[in-house]
Protein backbone atom coordinates (compact mmCIF):
# COMPACT_ATOMS: atom_id res chain seq x y z
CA UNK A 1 19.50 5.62 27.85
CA UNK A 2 15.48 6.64 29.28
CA UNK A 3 12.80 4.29 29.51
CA UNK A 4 11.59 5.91 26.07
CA UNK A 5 14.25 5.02 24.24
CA UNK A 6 15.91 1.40 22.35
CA UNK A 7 18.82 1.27 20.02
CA UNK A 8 19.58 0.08 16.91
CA UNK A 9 19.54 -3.52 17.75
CA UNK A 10 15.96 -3.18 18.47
CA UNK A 11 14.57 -1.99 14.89
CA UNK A 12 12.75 -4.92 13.88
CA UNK A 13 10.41 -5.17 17.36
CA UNK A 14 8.18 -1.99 16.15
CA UNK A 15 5.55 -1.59 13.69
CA UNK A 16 6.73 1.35 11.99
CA UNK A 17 9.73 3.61 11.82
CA UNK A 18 9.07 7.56 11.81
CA UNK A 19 11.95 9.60 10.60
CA UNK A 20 11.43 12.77 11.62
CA UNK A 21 14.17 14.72 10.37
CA UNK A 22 13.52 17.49 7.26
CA UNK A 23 13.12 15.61 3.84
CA UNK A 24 16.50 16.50 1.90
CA UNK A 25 17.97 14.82 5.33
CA UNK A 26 15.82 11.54 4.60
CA UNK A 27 16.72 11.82 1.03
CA UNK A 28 20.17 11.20 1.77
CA UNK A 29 19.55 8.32 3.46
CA UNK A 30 17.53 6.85 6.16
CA UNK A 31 16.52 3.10 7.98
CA UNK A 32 14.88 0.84 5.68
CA UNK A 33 11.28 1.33 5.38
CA UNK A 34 11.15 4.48 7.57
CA UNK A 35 8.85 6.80 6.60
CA UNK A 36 9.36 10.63 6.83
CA UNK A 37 7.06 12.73 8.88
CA UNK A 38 9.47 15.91 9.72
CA UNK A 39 9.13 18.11 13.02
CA UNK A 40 10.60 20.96 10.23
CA UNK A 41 10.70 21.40 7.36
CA UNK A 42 14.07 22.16 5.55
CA UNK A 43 12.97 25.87 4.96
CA UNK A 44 12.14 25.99 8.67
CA UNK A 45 15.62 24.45 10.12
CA UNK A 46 17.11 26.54 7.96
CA UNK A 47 15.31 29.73 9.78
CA UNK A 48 15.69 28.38 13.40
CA UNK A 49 19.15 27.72 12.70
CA UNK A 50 19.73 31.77 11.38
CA UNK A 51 17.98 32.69 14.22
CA UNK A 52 20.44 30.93 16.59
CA UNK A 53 23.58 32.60 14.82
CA UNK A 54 21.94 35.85 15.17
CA UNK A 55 20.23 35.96 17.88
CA UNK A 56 20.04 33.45 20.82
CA UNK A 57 19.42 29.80 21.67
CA UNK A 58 16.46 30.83 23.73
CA UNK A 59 14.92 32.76 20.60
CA UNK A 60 15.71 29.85 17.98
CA UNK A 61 14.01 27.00 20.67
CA UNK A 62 11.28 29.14 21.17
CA UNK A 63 10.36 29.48 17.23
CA UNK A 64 11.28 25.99 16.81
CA UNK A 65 8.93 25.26 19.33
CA UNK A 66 5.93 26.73 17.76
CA UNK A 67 6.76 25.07 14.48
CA UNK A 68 7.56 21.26 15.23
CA UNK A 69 4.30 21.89 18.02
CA UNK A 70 2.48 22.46 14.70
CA UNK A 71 4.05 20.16 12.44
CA UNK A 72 3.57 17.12 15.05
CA UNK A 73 -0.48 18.36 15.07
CA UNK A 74 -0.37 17.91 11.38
CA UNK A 75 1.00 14.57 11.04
CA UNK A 76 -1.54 13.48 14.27
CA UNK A 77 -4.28 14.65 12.12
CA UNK A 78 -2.89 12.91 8.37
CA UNK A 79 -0.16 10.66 8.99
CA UNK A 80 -0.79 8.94 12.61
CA UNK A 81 -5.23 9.46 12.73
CA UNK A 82 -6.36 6.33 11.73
CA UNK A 83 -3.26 4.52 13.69
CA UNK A 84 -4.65 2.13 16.08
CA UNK A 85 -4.24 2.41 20.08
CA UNK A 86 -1.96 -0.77 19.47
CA UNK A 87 0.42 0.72 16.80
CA UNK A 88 4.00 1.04 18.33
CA UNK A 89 6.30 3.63 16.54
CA UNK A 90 9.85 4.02 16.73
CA UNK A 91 10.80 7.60 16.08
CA UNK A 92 14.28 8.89 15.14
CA UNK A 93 16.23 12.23 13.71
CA UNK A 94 19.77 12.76 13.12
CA UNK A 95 21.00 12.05 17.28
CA UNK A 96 17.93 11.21 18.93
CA UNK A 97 17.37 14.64 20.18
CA UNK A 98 14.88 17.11 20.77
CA UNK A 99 12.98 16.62 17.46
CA UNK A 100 12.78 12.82 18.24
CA UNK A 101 12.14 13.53 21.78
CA UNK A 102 9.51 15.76 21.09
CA UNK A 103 7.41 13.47 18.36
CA UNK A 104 7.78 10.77 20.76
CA UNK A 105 6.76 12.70 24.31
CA UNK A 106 3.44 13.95 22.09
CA UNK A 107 2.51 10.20 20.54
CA UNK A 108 3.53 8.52 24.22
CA UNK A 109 0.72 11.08 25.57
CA UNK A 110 -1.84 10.80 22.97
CA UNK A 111 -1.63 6.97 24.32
CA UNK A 112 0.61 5.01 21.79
CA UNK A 113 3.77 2.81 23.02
CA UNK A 114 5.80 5.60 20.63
CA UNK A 115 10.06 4.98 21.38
CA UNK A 116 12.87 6.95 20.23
CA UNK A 117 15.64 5.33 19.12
CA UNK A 118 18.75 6.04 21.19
CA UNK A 119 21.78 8.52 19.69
CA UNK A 120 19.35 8.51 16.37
CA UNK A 121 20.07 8.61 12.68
CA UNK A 122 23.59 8.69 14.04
CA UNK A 123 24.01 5.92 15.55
CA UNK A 124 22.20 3.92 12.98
CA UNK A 125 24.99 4.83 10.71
CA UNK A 126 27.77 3.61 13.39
CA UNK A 127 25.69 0.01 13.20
CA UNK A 128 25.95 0.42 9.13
CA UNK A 129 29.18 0.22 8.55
CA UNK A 130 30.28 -2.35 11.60
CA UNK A 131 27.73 -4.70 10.48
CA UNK A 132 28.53 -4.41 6.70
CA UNK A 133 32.12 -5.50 8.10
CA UNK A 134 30.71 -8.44 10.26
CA UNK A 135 28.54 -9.76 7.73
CA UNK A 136 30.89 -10.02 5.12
CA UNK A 137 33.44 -11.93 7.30
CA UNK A 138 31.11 -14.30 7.68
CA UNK A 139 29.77 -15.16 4.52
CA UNK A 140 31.05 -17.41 1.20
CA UNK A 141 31.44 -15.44 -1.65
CA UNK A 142 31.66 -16.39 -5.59
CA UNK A 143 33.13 -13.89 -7.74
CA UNK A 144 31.66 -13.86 -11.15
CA UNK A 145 35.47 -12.07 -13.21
CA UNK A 146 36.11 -12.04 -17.16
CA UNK A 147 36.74 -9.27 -19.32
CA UNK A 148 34.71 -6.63 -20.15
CA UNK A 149 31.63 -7.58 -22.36
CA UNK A 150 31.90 -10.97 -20.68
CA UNK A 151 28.03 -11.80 -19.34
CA UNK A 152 29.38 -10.96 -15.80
CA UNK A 153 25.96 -8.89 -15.12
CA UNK A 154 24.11 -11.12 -17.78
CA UNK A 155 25.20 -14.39 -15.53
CA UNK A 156 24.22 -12.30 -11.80
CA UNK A 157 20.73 -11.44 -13.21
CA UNK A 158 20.29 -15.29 -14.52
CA UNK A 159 21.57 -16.82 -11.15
CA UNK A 160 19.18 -14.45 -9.22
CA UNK A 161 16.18 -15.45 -11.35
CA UNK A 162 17.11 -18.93 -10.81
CA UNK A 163 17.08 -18.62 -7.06
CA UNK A 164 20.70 -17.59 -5.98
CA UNK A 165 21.96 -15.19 -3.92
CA UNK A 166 23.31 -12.41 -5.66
CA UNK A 167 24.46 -9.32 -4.84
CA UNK A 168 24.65 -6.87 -7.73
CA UNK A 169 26.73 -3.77 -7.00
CA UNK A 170 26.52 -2.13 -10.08
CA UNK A 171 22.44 -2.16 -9.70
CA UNK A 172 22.45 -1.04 -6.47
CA UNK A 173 25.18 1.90 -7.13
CA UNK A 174 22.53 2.69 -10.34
CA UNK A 175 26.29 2.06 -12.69
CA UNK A 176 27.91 -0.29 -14.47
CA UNK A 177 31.14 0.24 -13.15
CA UNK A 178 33.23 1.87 -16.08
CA UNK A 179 33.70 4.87 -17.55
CA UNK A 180 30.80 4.71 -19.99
CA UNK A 181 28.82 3.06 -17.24
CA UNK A 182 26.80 5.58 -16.16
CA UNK A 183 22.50 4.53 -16.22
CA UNK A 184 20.71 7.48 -18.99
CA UNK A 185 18.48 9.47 -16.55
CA UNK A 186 19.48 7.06 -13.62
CA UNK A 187 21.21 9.21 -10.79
CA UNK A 188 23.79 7.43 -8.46
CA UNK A 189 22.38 7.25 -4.94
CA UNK A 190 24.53 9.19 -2.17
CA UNK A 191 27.52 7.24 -0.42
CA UNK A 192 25.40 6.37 2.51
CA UNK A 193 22.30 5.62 0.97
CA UNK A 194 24.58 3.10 -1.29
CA UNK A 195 26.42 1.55 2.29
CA UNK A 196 22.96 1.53 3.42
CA UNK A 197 21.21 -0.81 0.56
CA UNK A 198 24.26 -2.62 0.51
CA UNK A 199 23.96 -3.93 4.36
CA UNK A 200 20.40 -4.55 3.56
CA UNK A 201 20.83 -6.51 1.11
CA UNK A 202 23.70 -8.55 2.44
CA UNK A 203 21.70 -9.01 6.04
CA UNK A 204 19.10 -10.45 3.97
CA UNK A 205 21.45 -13.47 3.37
CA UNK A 206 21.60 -16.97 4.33
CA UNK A 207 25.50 -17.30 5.77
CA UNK A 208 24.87 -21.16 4.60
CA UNK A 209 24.53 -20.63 1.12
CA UNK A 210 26.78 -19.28 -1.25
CA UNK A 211 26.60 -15.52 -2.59
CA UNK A 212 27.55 -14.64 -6.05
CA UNK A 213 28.81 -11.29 -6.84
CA UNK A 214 30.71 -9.46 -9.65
CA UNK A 215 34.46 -8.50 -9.83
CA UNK A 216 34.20 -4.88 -9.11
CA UNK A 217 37.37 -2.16 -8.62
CA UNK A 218 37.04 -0.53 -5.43
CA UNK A 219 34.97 2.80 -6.77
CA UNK A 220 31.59 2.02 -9.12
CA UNK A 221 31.29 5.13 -10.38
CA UNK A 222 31.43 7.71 -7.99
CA UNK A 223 30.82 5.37 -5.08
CA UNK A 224 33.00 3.01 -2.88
CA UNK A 225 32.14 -0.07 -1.96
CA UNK A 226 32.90 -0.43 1.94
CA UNK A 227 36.22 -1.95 2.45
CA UNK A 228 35.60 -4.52 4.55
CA UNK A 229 33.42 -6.05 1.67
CA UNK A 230 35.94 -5.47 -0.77
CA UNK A 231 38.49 -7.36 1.35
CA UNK A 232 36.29 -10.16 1.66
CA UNK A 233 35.02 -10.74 -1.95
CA UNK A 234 38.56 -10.16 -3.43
CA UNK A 235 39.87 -13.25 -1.13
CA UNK A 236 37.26 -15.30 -2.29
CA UNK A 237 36.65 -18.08 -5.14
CA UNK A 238 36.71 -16.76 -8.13
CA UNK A 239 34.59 -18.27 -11.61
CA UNK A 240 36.37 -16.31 -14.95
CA UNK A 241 34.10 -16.00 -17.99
CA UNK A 242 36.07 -16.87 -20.99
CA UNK A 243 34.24 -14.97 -23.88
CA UNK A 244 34.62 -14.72 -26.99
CA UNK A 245 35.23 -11.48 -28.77
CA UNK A 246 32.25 -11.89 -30.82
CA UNK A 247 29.53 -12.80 -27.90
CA UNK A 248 31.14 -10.03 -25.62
CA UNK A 249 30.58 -7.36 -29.08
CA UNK A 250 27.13 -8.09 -29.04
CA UNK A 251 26.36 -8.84 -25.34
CA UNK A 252 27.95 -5.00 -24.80
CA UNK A 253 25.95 -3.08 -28.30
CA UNK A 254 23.04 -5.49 -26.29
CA UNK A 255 23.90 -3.66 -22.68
CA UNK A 256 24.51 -0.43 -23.98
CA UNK A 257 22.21 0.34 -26.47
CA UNK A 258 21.57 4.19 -25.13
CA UNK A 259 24.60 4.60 -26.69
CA UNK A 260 23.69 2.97 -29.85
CA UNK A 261 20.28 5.08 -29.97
CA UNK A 262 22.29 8.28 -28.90
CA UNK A 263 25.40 8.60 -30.46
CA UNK A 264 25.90 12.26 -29.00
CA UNK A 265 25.97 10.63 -25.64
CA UNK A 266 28.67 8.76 -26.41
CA UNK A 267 31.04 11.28 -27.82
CA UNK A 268 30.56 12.84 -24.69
CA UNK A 269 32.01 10.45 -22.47
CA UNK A 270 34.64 9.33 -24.59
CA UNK A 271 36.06 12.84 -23.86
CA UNK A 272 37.39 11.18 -20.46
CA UNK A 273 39.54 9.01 -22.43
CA UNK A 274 41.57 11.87 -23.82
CA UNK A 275 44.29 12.01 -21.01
CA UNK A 276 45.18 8.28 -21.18
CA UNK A 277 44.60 8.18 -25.32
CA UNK A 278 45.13 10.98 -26.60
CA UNK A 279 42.84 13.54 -29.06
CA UNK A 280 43.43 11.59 -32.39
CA UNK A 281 42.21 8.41 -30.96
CA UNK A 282 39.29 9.55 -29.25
CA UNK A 283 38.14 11.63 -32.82
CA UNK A 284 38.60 8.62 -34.42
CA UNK A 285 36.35 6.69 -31.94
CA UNK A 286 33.54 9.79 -31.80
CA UNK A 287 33.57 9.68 -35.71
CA UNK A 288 33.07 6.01 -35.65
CA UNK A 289 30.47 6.60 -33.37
CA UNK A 290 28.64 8.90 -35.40
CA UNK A 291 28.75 6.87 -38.57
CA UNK A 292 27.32 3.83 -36.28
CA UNK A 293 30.46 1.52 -36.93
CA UNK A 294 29.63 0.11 -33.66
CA UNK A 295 31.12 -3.30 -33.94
CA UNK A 296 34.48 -2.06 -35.19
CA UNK A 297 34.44 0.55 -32.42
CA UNK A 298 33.52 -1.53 -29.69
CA UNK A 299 36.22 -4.59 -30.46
CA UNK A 300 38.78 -0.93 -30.51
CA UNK A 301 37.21 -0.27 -27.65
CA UNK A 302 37.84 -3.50 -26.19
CA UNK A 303 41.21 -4.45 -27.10
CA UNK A 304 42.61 -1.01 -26.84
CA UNK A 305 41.37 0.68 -23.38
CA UNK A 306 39.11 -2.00 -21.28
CA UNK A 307 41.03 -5.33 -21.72
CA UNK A 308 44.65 -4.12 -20.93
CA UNK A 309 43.28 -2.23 -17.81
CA UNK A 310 41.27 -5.21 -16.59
CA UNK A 311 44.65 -7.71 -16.64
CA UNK A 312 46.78 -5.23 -15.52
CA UNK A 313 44.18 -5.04 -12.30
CA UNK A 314 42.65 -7.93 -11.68
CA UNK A 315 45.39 -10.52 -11.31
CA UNK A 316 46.92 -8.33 -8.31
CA UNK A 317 43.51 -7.45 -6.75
CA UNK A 318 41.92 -11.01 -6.67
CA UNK A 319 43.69 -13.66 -4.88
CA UNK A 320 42.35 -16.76 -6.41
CA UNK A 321 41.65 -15.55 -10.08
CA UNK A 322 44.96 -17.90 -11.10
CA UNK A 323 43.04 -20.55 -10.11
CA UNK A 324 39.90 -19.71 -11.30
CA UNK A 325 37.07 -22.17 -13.12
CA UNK A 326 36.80 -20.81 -16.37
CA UNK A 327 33.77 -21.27 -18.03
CA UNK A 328 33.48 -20.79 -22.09
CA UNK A 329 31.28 -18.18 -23.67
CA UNK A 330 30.31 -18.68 -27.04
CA UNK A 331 27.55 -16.64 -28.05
CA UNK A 332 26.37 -14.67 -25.23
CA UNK A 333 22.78 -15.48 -25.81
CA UNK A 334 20.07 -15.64 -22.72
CA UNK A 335 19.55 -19.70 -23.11
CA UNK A 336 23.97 -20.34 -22.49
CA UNK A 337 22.85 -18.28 -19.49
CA UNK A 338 20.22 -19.54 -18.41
CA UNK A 339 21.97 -22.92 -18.73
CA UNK A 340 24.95 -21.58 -16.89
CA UNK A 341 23.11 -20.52 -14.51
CA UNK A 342 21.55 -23.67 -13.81
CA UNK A 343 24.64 -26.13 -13.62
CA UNK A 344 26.34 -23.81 -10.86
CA UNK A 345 23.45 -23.36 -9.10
CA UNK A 346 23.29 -27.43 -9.37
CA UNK A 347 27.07 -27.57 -8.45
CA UNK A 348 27.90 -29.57 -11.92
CA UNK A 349 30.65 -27.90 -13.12
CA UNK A 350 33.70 -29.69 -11.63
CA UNK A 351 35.80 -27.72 -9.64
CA UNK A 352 33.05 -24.57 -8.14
CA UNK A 353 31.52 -26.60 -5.34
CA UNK A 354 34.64 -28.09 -4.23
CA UNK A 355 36.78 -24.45 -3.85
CA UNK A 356 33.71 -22.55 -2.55
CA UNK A 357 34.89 -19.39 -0.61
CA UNK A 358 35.89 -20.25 2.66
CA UNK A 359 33.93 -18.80 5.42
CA UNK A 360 36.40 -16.52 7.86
């Protein structure tokens, strides 16, 4: 490693991090808080790279040359002019080298402590995914479980506004976990942008305290949560909602109401039911659907495709779900929340504080 460079351990000792790689790169993901200042645009790696199939190395660093020499001038004259001579920049791309090397070499000259961060974007990713797996060894989990239409997500939002630490899956993977959970006009974030908010999040933590989370399968969506976290939550303490059908009807036509307001929408994904249901069924559900018979469709719903599927999983997937607290749902309404909320965050329900997740 050169005197110009740090790694990853060293994000949080600069001012600002510069990622410097084209946008659709950064899009995918990037460090927390970065900010993108690209050496190319995607149009221009794009043409540097063509022009070192086709023609030679020499001829592609040559172009490439002229362009990030220009690109760096623009950002020095927007981005970086009113920085002052104290500011002290980490720079990165996707291996920490030549467009990183470059920025840096041009900022270290104009006169600012500028670093590049050693094996780049890369190696960022390498820390991701072994500190996800460190971090979740070491903390004590509490796994919010019940049956679909439960409050599971209800409960998680409550605990968080009461203080808690909560770490909500299904908001950061932008789904709600199920077959009709995907968010209207909410995309999914990529795979690594997901790992990414997820270590964020959970290196926010205090290992002392207790962190509440949501019995998830291993896939939200079209996302996985990283192993090593799902090893660690499914081995922890678990808390089981007991609703009742009632509360979780109207806590789910309350959660989903897209649905309710677009019909059409529905149909549609109901269509990924047909394999495991069959055609009739799933006609009959769509035309229930589209003569809003919503509480006879979702109890159907319910008792028909999302309740056998949750005990045929969860029993086998989470260790101490046998010996679960289970705490009664009545009506689903935001004040037994809030007051749920409140007693386990005071520890007075018998039985949570005592079997809190043991730290590994």
């Amino acid at each position: 490693m050169t005197q110009d460079a740090v790694n990853v351990a060293q994000l949080r000792q600069f001012d600002e991090i510069v990622d410097v790689r084209s946008p659709s790169e950064f899009a995918l993901d990037h460090i927390p808080g970065a900010v993108n200042c690209p050496v190319l645009s995607d149009e221009e790696r794009a043409r540097v790279g063509t022009i070192h199939a086709r023609n030679s190395a020499f001829d592609a660093r040559k172009i490439g040359a002229a362009l990030v020499s220009r690109n760096i001038a623009s950002h020095l004259e927007n981005a970086f002019a009113a920085k002052p001579k104290t500011w002290r920049p980490l720079i990165y791309c996707w291996r920490g080298g030549q467009r990183s090397a470059s920025m840096t070499i041009v900022l270290r000259q104009a006169g600012w402590n500028a670093k590049r961060l050693d094996g780049g974007y890369k190696a960022f990713r390498r820390f991701v995914i072994a500190d996800t797996a460190r971090l979740a060894a070491c903390m004590s989990f509490a796994v919010i479980c019940g049956l679909t239409g439960s409050g599971k997500s209800a409960l998680l939002r409550e605990l968080e506004a009461q203080g808690a630490q909560v770490l909500d899956l299904e908001r950061i993977a932008r789904h709600r976990g199920s077959v009709l959970g995907g968010l209207p006009s909410d995309e999914q974030p990529g795979q690594k942008s997901f790992e990414t908010q997820v270590w964020e999040t959970l290196s926010g933590f205090d290992p002392a305290r207790r962190i509440y989370v949501e019995a998830e399968s291993r896939k939200i969506g079209n996302l996985s949560v990283p192993e090593s976290l799902m090893e660690a939550i499914r081995r922890s303490t678990c808390i089981s909602l007991q609703a009742t059908v009632l509360a979780r009807v109207n806590l789910l036509l309350r959660e989903y109401d897209h649905f309710v307001i677009d019909a059409a929408a529905l149909s549609s994904r109901l269509d990924a039911l047909t394999w495991l249901h069959g055609r009739e069924r799933v006609a009959r559900w769509k035309s229930m659907a589209s003569e809003s018979q919503w509480n006879s469709l979702v109890r159907e719903l319910l008792e028909t495709h999302y309740d056998p599927a949750y005990r045929k999983s969860s029993g086998s997937n989470y260790a101490q779900l046998s010996q679960a607290v289970q705490l009664p749902i009545t009506e689903g309404s935001p004040e037994e929340f809030f007051a749920l909320a409140n007693r386990l965050i005071a520890e007075e329900i018998p039985g949570v504080a005592e079997n809190a997740a043991t730290v590994v």
